[in-house]
PDB file of N, CA and C in Angstrom:
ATOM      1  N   UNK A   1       4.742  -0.362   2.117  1.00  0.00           N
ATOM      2  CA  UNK A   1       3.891   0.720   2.546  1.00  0.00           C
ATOM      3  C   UNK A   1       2.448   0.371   2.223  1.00  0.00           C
ATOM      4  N   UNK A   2       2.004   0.496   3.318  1.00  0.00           N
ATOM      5  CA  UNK A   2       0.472   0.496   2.873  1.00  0.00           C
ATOM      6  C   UNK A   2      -0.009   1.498   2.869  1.00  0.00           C
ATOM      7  N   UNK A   3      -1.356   2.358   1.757  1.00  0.00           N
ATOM      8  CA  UNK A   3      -1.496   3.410   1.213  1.00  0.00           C
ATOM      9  C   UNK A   3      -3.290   2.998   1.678  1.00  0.00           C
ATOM     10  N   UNK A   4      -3.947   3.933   2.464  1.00  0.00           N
ATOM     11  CA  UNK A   4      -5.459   3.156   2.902  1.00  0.00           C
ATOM     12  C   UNK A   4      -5.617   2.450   4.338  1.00  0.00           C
ATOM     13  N   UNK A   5      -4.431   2.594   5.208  1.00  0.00           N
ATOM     14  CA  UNK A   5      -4.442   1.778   6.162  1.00  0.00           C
ATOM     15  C   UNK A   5      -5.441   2.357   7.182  1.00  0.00           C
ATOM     16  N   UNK A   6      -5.380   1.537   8.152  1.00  0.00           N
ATOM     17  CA  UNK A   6      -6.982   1.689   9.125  1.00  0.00           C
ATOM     18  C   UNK A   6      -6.720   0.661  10.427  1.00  0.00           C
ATOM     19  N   UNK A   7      -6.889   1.427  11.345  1.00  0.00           N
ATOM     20  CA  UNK A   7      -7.204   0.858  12.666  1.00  0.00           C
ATOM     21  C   UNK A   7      -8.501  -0.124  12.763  1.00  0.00           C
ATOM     22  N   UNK A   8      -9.602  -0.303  12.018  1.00  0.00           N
ATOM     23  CA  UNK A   8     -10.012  -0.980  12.276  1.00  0.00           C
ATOM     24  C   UNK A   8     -10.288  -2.163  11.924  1.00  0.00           C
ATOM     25  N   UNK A   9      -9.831  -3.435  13.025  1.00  0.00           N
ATOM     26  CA  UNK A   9      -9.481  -4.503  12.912  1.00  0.00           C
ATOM     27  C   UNK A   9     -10.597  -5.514  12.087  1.00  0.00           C
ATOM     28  N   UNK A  10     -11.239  -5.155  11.208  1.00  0.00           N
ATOM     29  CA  UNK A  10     -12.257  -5.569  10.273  1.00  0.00           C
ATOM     30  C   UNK A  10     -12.081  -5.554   8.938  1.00  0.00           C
ATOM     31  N   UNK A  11     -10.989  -4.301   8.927  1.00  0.00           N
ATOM     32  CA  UNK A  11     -10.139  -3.598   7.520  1.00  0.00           C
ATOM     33  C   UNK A  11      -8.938  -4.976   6.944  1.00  0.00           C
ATOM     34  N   UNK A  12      -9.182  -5.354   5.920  1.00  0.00           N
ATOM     35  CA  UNK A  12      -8.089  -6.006   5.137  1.00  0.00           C
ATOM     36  C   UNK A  12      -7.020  -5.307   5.168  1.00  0.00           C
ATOM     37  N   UNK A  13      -6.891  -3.921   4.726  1.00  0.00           N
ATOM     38  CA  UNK A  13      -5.393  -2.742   5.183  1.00  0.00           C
ATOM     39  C   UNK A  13      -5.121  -3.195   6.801  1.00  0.00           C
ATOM     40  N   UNK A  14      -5.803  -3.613   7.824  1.00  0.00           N
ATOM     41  CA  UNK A  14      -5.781  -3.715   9.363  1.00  0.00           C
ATOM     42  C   UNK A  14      -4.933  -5.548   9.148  1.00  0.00           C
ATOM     43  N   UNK A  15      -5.602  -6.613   8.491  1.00  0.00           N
ATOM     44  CA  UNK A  15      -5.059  -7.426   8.676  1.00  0.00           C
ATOM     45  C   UNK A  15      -3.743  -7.611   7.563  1.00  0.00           C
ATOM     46  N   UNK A  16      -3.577  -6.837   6.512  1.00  0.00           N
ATOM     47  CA  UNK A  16      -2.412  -7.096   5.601  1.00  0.00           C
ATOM     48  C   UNK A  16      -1.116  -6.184   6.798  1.00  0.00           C
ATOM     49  N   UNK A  17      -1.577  -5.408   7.563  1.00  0.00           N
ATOM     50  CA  UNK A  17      -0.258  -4.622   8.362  1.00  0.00           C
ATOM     51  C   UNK A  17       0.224  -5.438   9.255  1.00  0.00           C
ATOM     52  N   UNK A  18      -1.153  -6.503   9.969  1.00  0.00           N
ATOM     53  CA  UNK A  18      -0.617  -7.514  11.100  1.00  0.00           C
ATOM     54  C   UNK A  18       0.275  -8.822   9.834  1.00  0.00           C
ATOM     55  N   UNK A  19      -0.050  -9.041   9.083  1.00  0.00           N
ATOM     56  CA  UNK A  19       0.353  -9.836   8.625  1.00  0.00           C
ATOM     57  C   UNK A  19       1.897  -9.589   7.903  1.00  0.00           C
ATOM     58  N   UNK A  20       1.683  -8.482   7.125  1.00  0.00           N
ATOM     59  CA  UNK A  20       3.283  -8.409   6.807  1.00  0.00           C
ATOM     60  C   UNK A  20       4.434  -8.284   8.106  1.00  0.00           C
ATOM     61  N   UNK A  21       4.107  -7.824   8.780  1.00  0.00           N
ATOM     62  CA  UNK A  21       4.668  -7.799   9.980  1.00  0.00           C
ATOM     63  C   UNK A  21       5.095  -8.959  10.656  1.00  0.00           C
ATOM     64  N   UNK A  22       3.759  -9.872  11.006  1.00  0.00           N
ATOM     65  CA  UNK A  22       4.303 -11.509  11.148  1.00  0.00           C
ATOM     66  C   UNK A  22       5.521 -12.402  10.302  1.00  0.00           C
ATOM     67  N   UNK A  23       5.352 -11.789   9.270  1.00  0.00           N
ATOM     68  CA  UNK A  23       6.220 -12.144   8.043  1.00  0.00           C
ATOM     69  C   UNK A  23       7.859 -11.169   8.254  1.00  0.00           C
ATOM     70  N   UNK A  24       7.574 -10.202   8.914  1.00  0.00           N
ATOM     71  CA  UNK A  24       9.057 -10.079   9.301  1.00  0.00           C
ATOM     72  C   UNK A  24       9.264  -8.973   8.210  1.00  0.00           C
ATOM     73  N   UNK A  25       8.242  -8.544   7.788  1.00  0.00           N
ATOM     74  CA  UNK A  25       8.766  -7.292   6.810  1.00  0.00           C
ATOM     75  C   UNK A  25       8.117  -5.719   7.642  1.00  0.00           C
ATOM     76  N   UNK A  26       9.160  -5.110   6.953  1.00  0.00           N
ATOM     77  CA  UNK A  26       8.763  -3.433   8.161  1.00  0.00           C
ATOM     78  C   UNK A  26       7.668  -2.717   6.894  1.00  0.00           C
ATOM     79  N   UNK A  27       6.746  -1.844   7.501  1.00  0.00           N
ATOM     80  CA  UNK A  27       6.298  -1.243   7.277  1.00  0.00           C
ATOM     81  C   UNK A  27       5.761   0.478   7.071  1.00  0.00           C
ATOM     82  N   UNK A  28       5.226   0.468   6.196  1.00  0.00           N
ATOM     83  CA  UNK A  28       4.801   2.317   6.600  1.00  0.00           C
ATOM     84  C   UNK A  28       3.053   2.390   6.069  1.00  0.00           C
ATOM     85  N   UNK A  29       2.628   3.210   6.949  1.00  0.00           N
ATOM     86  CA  UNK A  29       1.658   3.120   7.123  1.00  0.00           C
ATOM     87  C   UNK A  29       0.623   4.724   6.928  1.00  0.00           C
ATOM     88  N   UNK A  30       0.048   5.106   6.037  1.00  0.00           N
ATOM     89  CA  UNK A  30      -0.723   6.213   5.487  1.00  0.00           C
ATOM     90  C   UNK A  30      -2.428   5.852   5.398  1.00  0.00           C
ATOM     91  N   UNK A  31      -3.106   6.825   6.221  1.00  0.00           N
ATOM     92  CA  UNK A  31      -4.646   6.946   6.088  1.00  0.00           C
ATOM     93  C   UNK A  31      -5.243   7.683   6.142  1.00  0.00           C
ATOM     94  N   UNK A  32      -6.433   7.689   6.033  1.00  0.00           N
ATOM     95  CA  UNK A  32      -7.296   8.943   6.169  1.00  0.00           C
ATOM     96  C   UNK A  32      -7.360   9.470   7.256  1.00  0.00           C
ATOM     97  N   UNK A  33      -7.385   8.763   8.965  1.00  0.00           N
ATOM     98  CA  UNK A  33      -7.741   9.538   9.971  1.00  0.00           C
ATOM     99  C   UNK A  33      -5.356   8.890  10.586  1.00  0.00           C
ATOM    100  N   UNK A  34      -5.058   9.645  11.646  1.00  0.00           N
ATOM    101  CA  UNK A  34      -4.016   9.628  12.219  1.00  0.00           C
ATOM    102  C   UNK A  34      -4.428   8.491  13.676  1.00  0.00           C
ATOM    103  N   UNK A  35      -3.995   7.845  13.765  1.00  0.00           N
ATOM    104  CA  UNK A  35      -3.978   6.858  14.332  1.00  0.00           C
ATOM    105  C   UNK A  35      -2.453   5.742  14.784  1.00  0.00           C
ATOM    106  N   UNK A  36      -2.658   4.528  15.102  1.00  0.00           N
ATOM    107  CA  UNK A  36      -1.496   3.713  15.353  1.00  0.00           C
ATOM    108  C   UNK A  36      -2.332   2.224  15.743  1.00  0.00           C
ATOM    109  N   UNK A  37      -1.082   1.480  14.865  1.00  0.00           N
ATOM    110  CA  UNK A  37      -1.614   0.280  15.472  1.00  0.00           C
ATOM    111  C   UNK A  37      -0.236  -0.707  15.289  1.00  0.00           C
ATOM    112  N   UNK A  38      -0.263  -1.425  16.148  1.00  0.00           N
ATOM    113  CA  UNK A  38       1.520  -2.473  16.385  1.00  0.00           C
ATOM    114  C   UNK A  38       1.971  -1.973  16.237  1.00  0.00           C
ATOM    115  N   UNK A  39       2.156  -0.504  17.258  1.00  0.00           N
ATOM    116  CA  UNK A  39       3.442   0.028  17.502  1.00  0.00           C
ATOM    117  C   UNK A  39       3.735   0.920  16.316  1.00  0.00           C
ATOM    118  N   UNK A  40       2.969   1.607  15.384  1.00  0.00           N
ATOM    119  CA  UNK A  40       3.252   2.000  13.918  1.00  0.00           C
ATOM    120  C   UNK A  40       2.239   3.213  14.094  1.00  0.00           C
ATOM    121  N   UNK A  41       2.642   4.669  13.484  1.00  0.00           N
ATOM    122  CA  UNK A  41       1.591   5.716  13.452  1.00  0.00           C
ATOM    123  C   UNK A  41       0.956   5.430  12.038  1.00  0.00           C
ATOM    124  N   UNK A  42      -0.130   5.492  12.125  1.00  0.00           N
ATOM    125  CA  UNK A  42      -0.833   5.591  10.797  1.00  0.00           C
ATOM    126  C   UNK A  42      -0.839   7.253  10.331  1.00  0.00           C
ATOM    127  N   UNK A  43       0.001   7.613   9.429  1.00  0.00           N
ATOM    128  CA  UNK A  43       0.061   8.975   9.172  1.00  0.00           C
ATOM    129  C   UNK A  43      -1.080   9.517   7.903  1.00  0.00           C
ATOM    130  N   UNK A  44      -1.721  10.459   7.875  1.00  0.00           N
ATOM    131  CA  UNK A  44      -2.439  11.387   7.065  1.00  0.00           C
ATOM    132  C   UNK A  44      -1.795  11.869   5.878  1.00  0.00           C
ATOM    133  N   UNK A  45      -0.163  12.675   6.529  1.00  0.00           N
ATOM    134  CA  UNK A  45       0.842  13.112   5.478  1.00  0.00           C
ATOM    135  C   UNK A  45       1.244  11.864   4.488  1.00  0.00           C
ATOM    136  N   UNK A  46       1.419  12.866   3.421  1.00  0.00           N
ATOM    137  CA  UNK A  46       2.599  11.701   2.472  1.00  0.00           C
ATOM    138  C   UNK A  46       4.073  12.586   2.543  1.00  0.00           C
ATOM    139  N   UNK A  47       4.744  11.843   3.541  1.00  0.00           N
ATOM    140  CA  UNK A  47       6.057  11.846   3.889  1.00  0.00           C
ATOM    141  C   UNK A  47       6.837  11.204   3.158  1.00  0.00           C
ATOM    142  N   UNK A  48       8.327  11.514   3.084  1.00  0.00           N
ATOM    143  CA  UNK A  48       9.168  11.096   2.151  1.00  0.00           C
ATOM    144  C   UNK A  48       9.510   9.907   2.714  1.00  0.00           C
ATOM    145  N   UNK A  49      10.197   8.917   2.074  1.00  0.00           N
ATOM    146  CA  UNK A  49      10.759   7.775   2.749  1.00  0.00           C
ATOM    147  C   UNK A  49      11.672   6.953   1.739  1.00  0.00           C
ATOM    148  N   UNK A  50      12.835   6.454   2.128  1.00  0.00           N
ATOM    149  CA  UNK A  50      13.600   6.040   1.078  1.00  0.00           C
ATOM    150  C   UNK A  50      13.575   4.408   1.241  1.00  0.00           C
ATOM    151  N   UNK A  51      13.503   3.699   0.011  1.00  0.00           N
ATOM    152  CA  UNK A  51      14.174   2.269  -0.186  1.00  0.00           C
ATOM    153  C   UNK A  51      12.188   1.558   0.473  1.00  0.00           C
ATOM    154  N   UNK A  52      11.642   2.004  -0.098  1.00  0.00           N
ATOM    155  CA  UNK A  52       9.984   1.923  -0.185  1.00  0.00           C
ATOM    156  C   UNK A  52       9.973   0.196  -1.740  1.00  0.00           C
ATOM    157  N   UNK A  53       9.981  -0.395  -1.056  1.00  0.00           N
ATOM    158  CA  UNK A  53      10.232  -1.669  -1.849  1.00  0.00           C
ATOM    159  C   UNK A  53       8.762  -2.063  -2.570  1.00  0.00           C
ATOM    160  N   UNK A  54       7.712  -2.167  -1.729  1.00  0.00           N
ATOM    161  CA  UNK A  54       6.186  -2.199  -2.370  1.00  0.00           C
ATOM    162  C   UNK A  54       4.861  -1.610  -1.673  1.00  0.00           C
ATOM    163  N   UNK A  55       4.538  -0.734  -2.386  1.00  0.00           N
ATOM    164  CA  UNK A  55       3.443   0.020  -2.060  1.00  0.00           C
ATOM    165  C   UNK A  55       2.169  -0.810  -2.041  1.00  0.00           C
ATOM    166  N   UNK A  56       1.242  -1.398  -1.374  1.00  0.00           N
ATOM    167  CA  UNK A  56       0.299  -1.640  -1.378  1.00  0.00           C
ATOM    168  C   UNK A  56      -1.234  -1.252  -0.997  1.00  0.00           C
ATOM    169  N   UNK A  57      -2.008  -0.922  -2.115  1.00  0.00           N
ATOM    170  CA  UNK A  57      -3.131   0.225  -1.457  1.00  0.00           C
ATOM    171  C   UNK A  57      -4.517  -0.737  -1.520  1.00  0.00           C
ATOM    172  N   UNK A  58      -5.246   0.096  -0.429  1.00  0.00           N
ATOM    173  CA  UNK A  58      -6.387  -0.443  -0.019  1.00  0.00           C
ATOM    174  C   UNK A  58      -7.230   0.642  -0.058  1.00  0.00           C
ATOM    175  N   UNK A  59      -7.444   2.161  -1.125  1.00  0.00           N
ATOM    176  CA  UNK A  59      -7.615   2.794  -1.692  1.00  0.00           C
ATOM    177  C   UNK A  59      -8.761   2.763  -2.940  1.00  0.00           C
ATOM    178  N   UNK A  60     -10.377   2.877  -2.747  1.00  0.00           N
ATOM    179  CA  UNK A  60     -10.582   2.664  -4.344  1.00  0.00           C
ATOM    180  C   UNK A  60     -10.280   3.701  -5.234  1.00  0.00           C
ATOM    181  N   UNK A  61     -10.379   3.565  -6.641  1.00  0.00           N
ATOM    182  CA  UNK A  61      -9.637   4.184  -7.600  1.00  0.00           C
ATOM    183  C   UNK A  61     -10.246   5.779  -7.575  1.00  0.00           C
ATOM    184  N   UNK A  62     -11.563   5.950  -6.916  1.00  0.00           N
ATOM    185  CA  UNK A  62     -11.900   7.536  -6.660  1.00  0.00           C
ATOM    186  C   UNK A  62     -10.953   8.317  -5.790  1.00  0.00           C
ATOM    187  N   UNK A  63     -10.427   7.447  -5.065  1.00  0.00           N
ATOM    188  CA  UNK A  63      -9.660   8.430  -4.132  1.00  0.00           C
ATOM    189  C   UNK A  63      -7.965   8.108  -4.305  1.00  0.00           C
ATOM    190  N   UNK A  64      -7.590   7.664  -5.054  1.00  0.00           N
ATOM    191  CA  UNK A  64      -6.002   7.192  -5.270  1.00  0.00           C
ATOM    192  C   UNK A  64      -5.493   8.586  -6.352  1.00  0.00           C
ATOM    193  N   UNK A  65      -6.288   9.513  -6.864  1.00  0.00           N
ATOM    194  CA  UNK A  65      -5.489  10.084  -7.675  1.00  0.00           C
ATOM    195  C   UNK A  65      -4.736  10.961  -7.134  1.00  0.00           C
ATOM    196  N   UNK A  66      -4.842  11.665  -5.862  1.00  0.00           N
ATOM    197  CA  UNK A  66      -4.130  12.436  -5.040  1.00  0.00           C
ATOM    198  C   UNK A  66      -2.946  11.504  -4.540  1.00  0.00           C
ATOM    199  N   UNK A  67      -2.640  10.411  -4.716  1.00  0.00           N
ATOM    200  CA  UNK A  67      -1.468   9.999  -4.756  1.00  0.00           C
ATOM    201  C   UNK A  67      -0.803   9.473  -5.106  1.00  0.00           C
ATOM    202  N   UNK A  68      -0.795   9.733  -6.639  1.00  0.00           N
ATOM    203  CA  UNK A  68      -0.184   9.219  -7.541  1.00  0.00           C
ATOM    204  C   UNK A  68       0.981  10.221  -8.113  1.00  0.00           C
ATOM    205  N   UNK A  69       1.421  10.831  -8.062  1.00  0.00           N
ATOM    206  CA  UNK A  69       2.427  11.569  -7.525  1.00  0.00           C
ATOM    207  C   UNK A  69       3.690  10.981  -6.502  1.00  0.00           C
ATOM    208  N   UNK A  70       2.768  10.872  -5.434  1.00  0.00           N
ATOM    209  CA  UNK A  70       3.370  11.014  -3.906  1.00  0.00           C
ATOM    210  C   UNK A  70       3.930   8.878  -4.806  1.00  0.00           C
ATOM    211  N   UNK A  71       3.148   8.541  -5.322  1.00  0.00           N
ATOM    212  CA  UNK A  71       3.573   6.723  -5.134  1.00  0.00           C
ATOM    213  C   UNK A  71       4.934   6.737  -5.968  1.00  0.00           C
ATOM    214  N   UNK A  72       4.913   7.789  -7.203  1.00  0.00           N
ATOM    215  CA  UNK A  72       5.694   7.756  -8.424  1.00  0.00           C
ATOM    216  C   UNK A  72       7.376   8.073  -7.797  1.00  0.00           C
ATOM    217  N   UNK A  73       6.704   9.314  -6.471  1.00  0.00           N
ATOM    218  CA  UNK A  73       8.168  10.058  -5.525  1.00  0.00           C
ATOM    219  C   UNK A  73       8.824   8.559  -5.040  1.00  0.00           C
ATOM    220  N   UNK A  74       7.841   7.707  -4.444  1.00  0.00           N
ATOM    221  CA  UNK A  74       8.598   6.905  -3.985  1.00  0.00           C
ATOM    222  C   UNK A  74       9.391   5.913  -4.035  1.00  0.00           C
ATOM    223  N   UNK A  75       9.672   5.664  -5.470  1.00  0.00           N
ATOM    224  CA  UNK A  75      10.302   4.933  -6.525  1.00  0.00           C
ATOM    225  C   UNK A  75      10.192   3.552  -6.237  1.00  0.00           C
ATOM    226  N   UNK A  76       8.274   2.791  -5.708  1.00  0.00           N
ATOM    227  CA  UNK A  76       8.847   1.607  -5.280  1.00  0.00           C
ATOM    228  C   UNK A  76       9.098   0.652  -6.773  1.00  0.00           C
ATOM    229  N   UNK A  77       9.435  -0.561  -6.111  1.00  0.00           N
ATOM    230  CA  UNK A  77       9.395  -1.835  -7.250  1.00  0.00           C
ATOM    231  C   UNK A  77       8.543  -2.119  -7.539  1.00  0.00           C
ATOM    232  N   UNK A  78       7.357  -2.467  -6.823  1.00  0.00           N
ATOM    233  CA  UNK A  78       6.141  -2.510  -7.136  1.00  0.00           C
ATOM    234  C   UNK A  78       4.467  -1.823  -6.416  1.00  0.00           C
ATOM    235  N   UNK A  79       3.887  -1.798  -7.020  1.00  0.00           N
ATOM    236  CA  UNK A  79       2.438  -1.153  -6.608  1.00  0.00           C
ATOM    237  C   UNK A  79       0.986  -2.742  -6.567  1.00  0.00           C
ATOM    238  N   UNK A  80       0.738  -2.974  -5.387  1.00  0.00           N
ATOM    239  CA  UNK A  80      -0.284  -3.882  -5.311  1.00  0.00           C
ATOM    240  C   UNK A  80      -1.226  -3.568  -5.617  1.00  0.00           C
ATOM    241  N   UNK A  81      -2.690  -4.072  -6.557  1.00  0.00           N
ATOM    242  CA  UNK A  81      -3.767  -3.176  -6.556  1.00  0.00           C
ATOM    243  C   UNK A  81      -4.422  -4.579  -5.845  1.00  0.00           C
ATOM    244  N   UNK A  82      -5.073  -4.324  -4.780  1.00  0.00           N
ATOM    245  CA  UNK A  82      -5.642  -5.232  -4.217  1.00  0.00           C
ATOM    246  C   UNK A  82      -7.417  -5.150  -4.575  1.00  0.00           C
ATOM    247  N   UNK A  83      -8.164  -6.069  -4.376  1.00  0.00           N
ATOM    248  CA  UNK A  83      -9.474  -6.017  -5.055  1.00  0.00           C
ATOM    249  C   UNK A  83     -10.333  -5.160  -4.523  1.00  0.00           C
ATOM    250  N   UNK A  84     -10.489  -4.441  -5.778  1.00  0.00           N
ATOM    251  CA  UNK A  84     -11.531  -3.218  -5.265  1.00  0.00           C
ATOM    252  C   UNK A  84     -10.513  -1.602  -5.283  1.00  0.00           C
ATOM    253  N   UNK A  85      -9.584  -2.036  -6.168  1.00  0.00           N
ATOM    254  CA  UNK A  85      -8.724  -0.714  -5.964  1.00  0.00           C
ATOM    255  C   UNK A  85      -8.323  -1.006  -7.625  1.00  0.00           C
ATOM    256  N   UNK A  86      -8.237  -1.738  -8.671  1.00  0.00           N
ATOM    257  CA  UNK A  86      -7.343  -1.692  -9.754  1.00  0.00           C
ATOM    258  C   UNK A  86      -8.170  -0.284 -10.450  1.00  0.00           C
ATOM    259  N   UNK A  87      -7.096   0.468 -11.140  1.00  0.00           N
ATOM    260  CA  UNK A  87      -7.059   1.265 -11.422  1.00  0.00           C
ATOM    261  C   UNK A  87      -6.156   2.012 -12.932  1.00  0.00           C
ATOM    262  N   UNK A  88      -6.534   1.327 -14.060  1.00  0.00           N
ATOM    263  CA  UNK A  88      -5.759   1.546 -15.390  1.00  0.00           C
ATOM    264  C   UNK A  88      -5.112   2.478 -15.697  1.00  0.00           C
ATOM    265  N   UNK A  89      -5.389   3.955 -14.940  1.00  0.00           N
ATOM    266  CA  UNK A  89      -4.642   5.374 -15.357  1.00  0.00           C
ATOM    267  C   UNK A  89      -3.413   5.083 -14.242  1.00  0.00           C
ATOM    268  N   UNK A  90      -4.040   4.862 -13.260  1.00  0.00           N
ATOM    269  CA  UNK A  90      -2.323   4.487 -12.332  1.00  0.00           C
ATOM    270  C   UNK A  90      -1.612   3.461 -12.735  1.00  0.00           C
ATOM    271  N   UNK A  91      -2.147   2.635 -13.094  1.00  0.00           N
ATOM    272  CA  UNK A  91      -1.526   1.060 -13.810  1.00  0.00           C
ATOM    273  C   UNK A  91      -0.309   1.778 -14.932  1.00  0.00           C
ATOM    274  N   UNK A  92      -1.199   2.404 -16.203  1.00  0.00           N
ATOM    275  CA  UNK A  92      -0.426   2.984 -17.199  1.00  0.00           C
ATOM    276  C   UNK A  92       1.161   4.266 -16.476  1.00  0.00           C
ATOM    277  N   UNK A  93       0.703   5.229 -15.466  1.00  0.00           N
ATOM    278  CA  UNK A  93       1.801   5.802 -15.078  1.00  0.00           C
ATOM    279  C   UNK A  93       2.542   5.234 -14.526  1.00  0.00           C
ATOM    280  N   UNK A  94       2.671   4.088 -13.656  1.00  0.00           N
ATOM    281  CA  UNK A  94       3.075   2.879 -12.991  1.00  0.00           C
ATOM    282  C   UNK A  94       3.797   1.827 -14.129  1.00  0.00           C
ATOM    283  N   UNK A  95       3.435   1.516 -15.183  1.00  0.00           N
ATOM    284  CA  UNK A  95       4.477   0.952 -16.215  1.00  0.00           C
ATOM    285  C   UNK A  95       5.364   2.513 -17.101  1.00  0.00           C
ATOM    286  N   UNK A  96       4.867   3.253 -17.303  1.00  0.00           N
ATOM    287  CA  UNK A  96       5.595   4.349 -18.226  1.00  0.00           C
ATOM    288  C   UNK A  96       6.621   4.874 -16.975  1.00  0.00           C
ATOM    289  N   UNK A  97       6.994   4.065 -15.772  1.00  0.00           N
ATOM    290  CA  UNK A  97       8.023   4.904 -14.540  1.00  0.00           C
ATOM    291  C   UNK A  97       8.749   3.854 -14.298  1.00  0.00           C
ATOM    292  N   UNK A  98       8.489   2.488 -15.128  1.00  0.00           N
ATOM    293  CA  UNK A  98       9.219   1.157 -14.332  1.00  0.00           C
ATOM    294  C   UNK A  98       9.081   0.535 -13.501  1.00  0.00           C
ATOM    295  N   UNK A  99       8.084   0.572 -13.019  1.00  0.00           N
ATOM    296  CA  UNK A  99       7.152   0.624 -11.592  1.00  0.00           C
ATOM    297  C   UNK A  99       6.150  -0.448 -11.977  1.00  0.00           C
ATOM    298  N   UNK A 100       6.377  -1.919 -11.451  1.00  0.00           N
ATOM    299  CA  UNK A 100       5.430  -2.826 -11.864  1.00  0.00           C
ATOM    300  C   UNK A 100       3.927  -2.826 -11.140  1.00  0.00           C
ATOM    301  N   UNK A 101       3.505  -3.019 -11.489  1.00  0.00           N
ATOM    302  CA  UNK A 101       1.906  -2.681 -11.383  1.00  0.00           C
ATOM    303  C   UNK A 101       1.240  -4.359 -11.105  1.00  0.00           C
ATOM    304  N   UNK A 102       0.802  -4.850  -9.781  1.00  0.00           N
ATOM    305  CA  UNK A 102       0.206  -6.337  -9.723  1.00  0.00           C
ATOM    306  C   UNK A 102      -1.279  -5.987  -9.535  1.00  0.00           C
ATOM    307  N   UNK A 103      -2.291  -6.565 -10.341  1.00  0.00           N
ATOM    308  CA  UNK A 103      -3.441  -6.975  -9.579  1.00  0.00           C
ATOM    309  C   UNK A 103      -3.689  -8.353  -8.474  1.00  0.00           C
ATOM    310  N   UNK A 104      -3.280  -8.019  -7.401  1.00  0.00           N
ATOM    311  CA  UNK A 104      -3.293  -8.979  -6.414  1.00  0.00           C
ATOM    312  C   UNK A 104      -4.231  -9.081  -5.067  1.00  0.00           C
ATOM    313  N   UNK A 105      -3.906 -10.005  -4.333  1.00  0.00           N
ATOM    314  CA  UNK A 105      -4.520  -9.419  -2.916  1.00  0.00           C
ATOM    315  C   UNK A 105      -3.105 -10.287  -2.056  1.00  0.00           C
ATOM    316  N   UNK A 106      -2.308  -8.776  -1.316  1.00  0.00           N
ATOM    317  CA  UNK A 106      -1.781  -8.751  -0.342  1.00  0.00           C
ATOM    318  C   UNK A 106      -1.816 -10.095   0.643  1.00  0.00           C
ATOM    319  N   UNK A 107      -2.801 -10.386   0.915  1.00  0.00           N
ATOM    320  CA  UNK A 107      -3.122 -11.310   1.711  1.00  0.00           C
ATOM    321  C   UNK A 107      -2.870 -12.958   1.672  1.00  0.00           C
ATOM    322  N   UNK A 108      -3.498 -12.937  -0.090  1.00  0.00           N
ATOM    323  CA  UNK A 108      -2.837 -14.371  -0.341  1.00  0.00           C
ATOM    324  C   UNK A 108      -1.351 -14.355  -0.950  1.00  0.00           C
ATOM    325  N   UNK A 109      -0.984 -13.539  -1.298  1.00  0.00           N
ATOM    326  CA  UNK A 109       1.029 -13.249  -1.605  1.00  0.00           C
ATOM    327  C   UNK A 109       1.465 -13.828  -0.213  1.00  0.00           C
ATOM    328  N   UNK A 110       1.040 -13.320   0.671  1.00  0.00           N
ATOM    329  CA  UNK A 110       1.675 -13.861   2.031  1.00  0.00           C
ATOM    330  C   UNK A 110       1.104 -15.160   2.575  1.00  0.00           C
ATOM    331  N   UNK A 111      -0.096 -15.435   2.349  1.00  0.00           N
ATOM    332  CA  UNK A 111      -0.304 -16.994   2.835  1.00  0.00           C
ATOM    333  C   UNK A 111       0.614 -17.895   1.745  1.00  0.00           C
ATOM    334  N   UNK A 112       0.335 -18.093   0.817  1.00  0.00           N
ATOM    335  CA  UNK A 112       1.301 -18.649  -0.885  1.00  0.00           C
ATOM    336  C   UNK A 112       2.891 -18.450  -0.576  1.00  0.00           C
ATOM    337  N   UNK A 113       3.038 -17.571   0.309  1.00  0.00           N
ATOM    338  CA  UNK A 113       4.415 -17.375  -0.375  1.00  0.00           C
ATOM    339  C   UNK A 113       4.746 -16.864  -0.957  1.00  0.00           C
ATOM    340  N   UNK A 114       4.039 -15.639  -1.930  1.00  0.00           N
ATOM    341  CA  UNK A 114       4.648 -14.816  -2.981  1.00  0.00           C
ATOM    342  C   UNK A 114       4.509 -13.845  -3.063  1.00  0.00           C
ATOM    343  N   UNK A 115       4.643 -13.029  -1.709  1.00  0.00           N
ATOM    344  CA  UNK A 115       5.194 -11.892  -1.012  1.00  0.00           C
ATOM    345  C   UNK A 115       6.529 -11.413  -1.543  1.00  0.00           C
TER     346      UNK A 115
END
């Protein structure tokens, strides 16, 4: 899931959605405005969804606290903080839930291989 996503094709959230996708992994997709892109609605709501494997946000840390809740509901394995989003109070609720917490960037996990 990407948490921050964006239609516009300039957005790192825009190229980490084309890219996991190339890679053959499914996605879900949450932003500020309602939109779609490859075939995918970019939704506003935080909708339920089961078997949510890694959350990755493109979110800075002013605006992530309204969903920290909604990330905790979704019991993933892990939470990406990609650069320009790490965030220590979500980091800390994110280890106290079992919920591993990476400072990464999305982008090179998938060029590397360690997606």
């Amino acid at each position: 899931m990407i948490i921050g996503a964006s239609s516009n094709e300039e957005r790192y959230s825009y190229m980490a959605a084309e890219r996991l996708l190339a890679h053959g992994h499914e996605i879900e997709l949450i932003g500020k405005r309602q939109d779609a892109i490859f075939n995918k609605t970019i939704d506003t709501e935080k909708k339920s969804f089961e078997d949510i494997d890694t959350v990755t946000l493109y979110l800075s840390e002013k605006y992530q606290k309204e969903y920290y809740e909604y990330i905790l509901s979704l019991k993933p394995r892990r939470v990406i903080f990609n650069p320009g989003t790490e965030n220590q109070e979500l980091e800390e609720l994110l280890t106290e839930n079992n919920i591993e917490a990476d400072k990464a960037c999305t982008l090179v996990l998938l060029n590397t291989g360690q997606y």
